[in-house]
N, C-alpha and C. Protein backbone atom coordinates (compact mmCIF):
# COMPACT_ATOMS: atom_id res chain seq x y z
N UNK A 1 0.86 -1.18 0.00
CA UNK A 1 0.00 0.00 0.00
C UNK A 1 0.91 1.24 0.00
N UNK A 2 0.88 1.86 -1.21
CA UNK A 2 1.59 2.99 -1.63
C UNK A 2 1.29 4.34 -0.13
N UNK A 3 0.59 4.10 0.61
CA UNK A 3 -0.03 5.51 1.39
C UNK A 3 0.30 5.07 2.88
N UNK A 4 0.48 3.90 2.88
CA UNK A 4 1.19 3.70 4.17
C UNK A 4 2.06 4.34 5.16
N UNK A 5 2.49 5.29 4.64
CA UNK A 5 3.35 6.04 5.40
C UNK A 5 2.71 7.49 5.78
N UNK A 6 1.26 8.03 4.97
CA UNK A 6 0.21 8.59 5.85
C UNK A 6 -0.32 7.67 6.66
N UNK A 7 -0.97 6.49 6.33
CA UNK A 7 -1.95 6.31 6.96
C UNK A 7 -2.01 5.46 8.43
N UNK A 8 -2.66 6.36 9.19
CA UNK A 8 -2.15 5.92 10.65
C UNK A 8 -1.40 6.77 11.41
N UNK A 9 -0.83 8.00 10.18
CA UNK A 9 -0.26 9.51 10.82
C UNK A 9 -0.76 10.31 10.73
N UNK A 10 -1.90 10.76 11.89
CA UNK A 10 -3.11 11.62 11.75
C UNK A 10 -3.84 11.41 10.48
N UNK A 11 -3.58 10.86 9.18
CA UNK A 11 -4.53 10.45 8.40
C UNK A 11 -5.35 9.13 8.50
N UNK A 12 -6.02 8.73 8.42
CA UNK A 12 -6.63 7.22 8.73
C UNK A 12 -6.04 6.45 10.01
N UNK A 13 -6.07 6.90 10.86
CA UNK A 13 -6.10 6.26 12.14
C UNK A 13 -7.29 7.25 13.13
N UNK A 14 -8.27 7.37 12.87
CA UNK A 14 -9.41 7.97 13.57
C UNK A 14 -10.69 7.10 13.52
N UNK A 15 -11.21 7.15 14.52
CA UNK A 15 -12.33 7.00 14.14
C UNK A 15 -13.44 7.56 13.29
N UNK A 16 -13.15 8.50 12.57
CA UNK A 16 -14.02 9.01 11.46
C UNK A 16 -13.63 7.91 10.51
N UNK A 17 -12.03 7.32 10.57
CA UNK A 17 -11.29 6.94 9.38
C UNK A 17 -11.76 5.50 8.94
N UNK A 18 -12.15 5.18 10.66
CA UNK A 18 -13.02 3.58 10.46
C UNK A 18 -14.17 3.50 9.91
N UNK A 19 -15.04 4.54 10.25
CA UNK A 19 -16.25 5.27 9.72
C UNK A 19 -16.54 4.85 8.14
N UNK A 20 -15.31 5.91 7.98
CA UNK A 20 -15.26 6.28 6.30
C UNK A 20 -14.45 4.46 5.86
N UNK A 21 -13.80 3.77 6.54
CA UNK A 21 -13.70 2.65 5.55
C UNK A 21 -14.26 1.68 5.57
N UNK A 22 -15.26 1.54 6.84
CA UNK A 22 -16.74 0.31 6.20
C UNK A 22 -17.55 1.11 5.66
N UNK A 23 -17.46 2.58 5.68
CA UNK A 23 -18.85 2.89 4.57
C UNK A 23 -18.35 2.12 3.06
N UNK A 24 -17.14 2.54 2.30
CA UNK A 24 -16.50 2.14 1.35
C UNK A 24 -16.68 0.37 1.54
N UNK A 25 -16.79 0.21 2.53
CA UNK A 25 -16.90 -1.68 2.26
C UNK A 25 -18.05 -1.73 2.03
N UNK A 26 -18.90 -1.25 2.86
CA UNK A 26 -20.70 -1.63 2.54
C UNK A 26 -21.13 -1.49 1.57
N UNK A 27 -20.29 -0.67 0.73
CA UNK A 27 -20.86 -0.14 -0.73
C UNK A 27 -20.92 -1.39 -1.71
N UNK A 28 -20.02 -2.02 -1.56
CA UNK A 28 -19.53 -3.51 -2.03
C UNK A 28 -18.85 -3.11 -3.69
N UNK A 29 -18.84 -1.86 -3.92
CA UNK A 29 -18.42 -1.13 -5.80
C UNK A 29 -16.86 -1.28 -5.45
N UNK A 30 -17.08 -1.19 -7.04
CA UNK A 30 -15.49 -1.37 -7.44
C UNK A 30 -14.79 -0.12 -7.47
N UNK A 31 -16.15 1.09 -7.76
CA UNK A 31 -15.79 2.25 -8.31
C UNK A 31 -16.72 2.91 -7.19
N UNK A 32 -16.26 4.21 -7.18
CA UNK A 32 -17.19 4.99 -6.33
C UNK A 32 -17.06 6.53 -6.39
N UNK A 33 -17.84 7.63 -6.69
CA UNK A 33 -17.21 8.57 -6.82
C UNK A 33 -17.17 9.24 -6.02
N UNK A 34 -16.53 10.56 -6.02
CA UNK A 34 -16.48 11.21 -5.04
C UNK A 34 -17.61 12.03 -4.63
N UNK A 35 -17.94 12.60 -6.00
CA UNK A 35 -19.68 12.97 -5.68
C UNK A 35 -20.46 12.05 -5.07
N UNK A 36 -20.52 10.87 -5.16
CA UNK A 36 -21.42 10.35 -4.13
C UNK A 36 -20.95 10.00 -2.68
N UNK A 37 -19.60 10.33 -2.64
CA UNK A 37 -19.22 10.19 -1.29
C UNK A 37 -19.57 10.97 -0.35
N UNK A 38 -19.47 12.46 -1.14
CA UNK A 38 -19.84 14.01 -0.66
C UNK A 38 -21.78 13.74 -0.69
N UNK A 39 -22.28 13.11 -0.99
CA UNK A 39 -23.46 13.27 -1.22
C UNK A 39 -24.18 12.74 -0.24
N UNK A 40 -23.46 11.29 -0.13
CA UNK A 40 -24.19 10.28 1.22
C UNK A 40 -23.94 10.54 2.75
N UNK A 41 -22.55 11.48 2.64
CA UNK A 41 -22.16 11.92 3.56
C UNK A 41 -22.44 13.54 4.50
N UNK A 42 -23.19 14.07 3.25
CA UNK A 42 -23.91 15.66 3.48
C UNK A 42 -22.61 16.74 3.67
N UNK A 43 -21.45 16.13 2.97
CA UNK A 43 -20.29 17.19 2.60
C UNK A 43 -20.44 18.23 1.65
N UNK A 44 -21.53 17.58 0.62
CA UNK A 44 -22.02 18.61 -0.37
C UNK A 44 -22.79 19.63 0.17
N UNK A 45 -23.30 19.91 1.35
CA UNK A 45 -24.37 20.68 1.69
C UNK A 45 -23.34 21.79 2.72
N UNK A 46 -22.26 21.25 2.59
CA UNK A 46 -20.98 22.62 3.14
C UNK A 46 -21.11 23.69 2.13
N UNK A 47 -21.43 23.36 1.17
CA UNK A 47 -20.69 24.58 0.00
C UNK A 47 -19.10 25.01 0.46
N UNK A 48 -18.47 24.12 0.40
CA UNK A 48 -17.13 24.28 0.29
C UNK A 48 -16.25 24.61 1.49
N UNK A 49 -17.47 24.99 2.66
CA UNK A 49 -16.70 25.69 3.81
C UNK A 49 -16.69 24.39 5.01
N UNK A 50 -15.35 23.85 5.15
CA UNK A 50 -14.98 22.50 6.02
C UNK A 50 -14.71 23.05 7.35
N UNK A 51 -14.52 24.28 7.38
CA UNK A 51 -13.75 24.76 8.63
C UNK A 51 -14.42 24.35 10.27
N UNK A 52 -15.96 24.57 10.41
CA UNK A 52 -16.39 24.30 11.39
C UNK A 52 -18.08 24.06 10.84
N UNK A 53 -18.40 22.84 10.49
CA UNK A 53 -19.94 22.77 9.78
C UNK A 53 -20.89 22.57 10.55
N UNK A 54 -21.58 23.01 10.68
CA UNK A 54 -22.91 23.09 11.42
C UNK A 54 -23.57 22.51 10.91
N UNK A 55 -23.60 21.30 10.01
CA UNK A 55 -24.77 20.40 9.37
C UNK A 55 -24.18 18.97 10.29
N UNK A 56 -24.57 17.84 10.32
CA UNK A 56 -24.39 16.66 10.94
C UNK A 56 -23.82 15.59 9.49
N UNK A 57 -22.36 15.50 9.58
CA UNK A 57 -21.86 14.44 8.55
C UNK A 57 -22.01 12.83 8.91
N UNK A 58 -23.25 11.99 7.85
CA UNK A 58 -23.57 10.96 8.68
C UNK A 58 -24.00 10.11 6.99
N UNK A 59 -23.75 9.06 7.56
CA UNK A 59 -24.55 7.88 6.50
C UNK A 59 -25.22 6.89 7.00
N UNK A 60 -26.54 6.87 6.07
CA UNK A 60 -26.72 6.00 6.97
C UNK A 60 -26.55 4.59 6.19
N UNK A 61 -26.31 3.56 7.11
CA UNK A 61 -25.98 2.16 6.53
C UNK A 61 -27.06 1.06 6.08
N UNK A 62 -26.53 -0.06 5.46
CA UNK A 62 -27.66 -1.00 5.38
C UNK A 62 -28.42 -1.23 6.16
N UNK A 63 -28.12 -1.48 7.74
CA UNK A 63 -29.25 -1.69 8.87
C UNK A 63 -29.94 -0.63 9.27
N UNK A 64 -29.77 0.57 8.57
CA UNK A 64 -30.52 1.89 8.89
C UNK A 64 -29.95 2.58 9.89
N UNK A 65 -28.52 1.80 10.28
CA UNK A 65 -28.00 2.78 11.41
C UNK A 65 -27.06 4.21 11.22
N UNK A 66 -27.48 5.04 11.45
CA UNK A 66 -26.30 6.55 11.48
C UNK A 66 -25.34 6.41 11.86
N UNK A 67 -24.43 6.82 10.75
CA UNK A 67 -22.61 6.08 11.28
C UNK A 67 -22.54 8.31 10.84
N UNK A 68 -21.45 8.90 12.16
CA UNK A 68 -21.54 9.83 12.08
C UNK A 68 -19.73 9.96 11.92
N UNK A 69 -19.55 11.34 11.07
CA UNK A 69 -17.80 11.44 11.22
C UNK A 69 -18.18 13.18 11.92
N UNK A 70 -17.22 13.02 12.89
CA UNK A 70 -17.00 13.94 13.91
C UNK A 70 -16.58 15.32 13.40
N UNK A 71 -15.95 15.25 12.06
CA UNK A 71 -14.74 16.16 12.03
C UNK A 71 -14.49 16.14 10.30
N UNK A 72 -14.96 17.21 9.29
CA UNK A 72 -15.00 17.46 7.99
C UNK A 72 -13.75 17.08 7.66
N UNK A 73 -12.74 17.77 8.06
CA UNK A 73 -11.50 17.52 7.78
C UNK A 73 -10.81 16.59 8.30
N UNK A 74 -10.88 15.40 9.00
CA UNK A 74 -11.11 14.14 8.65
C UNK A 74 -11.13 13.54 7.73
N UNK A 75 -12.56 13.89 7.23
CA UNK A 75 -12.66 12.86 6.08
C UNK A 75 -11.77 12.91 4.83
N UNK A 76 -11.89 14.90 4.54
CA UNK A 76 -11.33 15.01 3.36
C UNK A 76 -9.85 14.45 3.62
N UNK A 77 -9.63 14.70 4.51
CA UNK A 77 -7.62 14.07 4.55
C UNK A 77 -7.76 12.87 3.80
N UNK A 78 -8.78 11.88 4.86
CA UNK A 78 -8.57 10.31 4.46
C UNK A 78 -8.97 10.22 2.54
N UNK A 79 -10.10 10.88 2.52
CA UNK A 79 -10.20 11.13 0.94
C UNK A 79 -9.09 11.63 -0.01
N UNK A 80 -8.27 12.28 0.59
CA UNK A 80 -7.07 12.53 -0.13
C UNK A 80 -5.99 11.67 -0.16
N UNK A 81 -5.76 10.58 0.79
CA UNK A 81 -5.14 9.68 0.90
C UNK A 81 -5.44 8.42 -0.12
N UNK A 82 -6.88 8.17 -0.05
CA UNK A 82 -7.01 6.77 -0.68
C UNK A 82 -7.11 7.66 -2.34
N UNK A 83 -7.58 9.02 -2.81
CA UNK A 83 -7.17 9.26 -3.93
C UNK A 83 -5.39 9.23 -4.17
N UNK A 84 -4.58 9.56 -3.53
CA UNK A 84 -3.81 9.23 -3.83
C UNK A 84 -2.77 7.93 -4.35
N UNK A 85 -3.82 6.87 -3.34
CA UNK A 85 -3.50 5.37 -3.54
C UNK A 85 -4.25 4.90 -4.65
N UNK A 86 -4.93 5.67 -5.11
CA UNK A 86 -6.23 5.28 -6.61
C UNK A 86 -5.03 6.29 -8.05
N UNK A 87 -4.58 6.96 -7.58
CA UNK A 87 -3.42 7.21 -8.25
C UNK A 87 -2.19 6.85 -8.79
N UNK A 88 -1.99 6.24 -7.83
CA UNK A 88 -0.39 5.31 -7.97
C UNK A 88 -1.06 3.92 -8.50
N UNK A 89 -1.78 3.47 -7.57
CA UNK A 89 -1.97 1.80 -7.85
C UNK A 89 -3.35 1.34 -8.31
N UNK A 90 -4.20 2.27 -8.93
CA UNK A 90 -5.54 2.10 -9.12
C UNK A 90 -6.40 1.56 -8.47
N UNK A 91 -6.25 1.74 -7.45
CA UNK A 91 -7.34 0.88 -6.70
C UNK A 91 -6.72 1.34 -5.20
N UNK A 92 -7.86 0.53 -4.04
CA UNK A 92 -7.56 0.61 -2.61
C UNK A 92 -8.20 -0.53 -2.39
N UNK A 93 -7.16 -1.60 -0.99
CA UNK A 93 -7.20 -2.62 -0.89
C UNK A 93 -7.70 -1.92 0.37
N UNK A 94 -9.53 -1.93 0.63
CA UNK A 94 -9.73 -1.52 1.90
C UNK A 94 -9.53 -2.95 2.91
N UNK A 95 -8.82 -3.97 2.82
CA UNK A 95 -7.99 -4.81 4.22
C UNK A 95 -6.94 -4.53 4.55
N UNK A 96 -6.64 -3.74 3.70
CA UNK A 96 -4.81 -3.25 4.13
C UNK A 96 -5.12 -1.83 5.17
N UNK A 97 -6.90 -1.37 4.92
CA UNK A 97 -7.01 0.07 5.64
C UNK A 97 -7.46 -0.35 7.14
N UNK A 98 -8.07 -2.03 7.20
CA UNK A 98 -9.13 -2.13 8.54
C UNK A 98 -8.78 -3.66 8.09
N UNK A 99 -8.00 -4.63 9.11
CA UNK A 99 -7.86 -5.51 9.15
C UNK A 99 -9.29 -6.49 9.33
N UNK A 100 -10.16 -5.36 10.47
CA UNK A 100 -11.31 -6.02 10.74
C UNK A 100 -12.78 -5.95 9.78
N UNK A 101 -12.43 -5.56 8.55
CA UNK A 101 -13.36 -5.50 7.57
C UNK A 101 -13.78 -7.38 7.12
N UNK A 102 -14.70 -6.90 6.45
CA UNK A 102 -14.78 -8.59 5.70
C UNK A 102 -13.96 -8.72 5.15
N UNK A 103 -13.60 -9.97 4.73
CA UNK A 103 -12.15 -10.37 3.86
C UNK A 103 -13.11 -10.37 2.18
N UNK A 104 -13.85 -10.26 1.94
CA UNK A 104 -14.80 -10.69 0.76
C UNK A 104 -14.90 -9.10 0.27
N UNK A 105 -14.87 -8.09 0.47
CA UNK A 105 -15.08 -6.76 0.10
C UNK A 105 -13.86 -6.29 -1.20
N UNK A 106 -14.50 -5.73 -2.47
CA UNK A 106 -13.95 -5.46 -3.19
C UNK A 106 -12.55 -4.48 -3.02
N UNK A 107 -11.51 -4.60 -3.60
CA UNK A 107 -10.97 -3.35 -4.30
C UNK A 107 -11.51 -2.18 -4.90
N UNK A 108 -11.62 -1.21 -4.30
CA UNK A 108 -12.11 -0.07 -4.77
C UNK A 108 -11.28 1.31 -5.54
N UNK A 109 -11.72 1.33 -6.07
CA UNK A 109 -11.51 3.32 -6.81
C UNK A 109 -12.19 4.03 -6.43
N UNK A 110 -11.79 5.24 -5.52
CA UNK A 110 -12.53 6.19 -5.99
C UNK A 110 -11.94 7.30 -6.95
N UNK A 111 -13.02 7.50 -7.77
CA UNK A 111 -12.68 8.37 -8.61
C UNK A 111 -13.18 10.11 -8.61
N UNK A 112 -12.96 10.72 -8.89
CA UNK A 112 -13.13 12.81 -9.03
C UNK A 112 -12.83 12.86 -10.18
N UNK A 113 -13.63 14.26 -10.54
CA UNK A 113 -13.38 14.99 -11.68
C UNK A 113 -12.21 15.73 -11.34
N UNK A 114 -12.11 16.58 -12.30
CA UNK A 114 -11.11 17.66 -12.24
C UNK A 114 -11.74 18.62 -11.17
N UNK A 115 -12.41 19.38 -11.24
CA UNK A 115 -13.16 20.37 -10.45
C UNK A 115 -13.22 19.75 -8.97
N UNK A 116 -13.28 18.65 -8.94
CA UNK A 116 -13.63 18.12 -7.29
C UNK A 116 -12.07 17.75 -6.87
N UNK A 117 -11.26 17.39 -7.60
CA UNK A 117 -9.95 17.44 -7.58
C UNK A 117 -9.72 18.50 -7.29
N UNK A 118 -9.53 19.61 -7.78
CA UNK A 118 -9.43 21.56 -7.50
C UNK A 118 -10.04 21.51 -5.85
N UNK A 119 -11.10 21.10 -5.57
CA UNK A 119 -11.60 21.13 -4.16
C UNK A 119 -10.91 20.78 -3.32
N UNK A 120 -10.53 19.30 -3.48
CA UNK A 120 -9.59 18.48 -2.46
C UNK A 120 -8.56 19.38 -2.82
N UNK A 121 -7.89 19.71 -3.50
CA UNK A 121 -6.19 20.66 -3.23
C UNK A 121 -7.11 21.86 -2.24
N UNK A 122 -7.96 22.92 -2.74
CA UNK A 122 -8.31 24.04 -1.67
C UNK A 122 -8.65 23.90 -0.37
N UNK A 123 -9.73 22.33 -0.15
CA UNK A 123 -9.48 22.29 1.14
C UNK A 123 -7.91 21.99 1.59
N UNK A 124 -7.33 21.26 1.43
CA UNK A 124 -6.32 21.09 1.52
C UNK A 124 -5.30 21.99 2.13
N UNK A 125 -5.19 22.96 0.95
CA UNK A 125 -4.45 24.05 1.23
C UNK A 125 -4.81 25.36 2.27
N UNK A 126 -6.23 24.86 2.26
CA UNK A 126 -6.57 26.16 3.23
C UNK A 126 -6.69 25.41 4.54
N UNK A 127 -6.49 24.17 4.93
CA UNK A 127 -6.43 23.85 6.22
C UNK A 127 -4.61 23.88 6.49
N UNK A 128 -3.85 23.76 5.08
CA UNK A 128 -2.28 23.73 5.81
C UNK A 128 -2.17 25.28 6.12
N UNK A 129 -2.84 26.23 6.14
CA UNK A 129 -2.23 27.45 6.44
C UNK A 129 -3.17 28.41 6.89
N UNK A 130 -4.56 27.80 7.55
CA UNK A 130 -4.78 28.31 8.92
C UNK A 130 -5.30 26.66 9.32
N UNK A 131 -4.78 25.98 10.43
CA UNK A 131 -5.38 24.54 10.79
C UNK A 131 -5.86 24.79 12.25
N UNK A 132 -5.95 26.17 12.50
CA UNK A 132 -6.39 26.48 13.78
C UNK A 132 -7.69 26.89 13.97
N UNK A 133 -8.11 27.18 12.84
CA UNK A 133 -9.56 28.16 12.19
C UNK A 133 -10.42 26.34 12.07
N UNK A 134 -9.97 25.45 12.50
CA UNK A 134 -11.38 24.06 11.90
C UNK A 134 -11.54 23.47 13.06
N UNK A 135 -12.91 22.84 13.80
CA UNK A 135 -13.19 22.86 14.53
C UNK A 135 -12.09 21.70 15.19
N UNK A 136 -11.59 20.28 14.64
CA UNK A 136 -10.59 19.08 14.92
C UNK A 136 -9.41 20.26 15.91
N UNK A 137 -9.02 21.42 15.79
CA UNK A 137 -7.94 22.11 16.44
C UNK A 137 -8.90 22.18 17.96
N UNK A 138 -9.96 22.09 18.16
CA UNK A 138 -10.21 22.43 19.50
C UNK A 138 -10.09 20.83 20.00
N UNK A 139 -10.02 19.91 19.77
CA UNK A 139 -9.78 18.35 20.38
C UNK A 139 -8.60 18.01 20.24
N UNK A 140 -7.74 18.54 19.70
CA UNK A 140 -6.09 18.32 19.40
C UNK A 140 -5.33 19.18 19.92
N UNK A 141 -4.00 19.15 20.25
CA UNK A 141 -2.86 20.10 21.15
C UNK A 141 -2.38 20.48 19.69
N UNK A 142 -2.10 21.85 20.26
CA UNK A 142 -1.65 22.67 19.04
C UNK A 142 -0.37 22.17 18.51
N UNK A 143 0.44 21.07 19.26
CA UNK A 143 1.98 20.80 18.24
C UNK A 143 1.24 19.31 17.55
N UNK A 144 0.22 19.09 17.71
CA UNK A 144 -0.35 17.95 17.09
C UNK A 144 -0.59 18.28 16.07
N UNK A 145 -1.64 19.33 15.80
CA UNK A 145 -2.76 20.16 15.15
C UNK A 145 -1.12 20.67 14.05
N UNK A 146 -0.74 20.99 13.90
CA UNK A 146 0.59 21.62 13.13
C UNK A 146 1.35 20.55 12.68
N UNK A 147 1.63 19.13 13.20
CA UNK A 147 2.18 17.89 13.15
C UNK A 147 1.44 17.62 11.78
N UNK A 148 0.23 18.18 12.42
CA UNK A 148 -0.49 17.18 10.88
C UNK A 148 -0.59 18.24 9.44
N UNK A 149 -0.55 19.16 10.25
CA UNK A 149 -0.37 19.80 8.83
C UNK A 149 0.37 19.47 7.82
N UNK A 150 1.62 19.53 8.23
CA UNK A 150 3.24 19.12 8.11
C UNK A 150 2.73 17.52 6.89
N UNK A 151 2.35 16.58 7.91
CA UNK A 151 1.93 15.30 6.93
C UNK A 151 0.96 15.58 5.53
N UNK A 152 -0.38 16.61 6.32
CA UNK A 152 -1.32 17.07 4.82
C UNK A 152 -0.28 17.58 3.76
N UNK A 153 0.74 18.36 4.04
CA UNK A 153 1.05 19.23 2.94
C UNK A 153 1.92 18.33 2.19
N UNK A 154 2.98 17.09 2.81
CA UNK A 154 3.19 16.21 2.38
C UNK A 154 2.35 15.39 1.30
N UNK A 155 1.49 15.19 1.70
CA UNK A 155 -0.09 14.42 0.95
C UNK A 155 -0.10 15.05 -0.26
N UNK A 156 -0.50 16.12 -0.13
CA UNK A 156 -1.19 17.68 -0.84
C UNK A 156 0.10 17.18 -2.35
N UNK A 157 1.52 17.64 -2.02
CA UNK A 157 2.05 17.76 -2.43
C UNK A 157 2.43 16.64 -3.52
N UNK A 158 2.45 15.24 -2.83
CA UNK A 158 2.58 13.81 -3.54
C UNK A 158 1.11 14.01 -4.60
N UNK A 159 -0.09 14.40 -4.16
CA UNK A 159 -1.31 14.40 -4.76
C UNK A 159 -1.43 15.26 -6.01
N UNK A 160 -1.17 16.32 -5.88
CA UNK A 160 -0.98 17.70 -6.64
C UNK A 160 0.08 18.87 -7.06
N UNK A 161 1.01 18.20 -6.96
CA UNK A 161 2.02 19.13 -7.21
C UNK A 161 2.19 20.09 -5.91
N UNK A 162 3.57 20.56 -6.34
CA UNK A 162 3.57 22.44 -5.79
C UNK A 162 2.53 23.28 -5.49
């Protein structure tokens, strides 16, 4: 797994991160986009602003239960991660993300347009250079909260260039 060396460093080691990778198993697709990730998840109903959302980010699952992610920027990190691993190696081996998933769950892609691509770099970039302004900075110590920046811009950078 090409992303291994985010994941588990403030990227995908959260519980939003477990969240977000049995939703991706339940889906049981090979493919998945990002618009519907943003869609099932009520990220689309930010209009773009991750910083502190006042809407409730939640899916609900096959048994009808509300699986909730705590923290916008969360997700998008982990979303920037497994796009990056859909980059290098076409696909994401979600057992390599959650040992405790089913062993029977596909390889997945997710895929973005260009424009939703442009998104993931702006959130991106606007959390590496204020990461104090999103609500995750009030549950984290500020050399944490900056730690991770440090890894996003890493990400950012492997993902999108300069």
């Amino acid at each position: 797994m090409y992303i291994k060396k985010y994941w588990g460093n403030y990227i995908g080691g959260t519980d939003d991160s477990l969240t977000f990778v049995a939703y991706l198993a339940e889906k049981q697709k090979k493919e998945i986009s990002l618009n519907e990730i943003f869609s099932d998840f009520g990220l689309d109903k930010l209009q773009g602003d991750f910083r502190k959302p006042d809407v409730p980010l939640v899916f609900v699952d096959s048994q009808g239960w509300e699986k909730d992610i705590s923290f916008a920027i969360d997700l998008i990190t982990d979303i920037a991660a497994l796009l990056l691993e859909c980059k290098v190696n076409g696909y994401v081996n979600l057992l390599e993300l959650d040992e405790d998933i089913e062993a029977d769950v596909p390889d997945v892609c997710i895929t973005a347009t260009p424009e939703e691509h442009k998104q993931i770099d702006k959130v991106l970039t606007d959390f590496i250079a204020a990461p104090l302004e999103y609500d995750l900075s009030e549950m984290m110590p500020k050399e944490d909260i900056i730690e991770m920046t440090i890894v996003c811009k890493e990400l950012r950078k492997e993902l999108y260039g300069e």
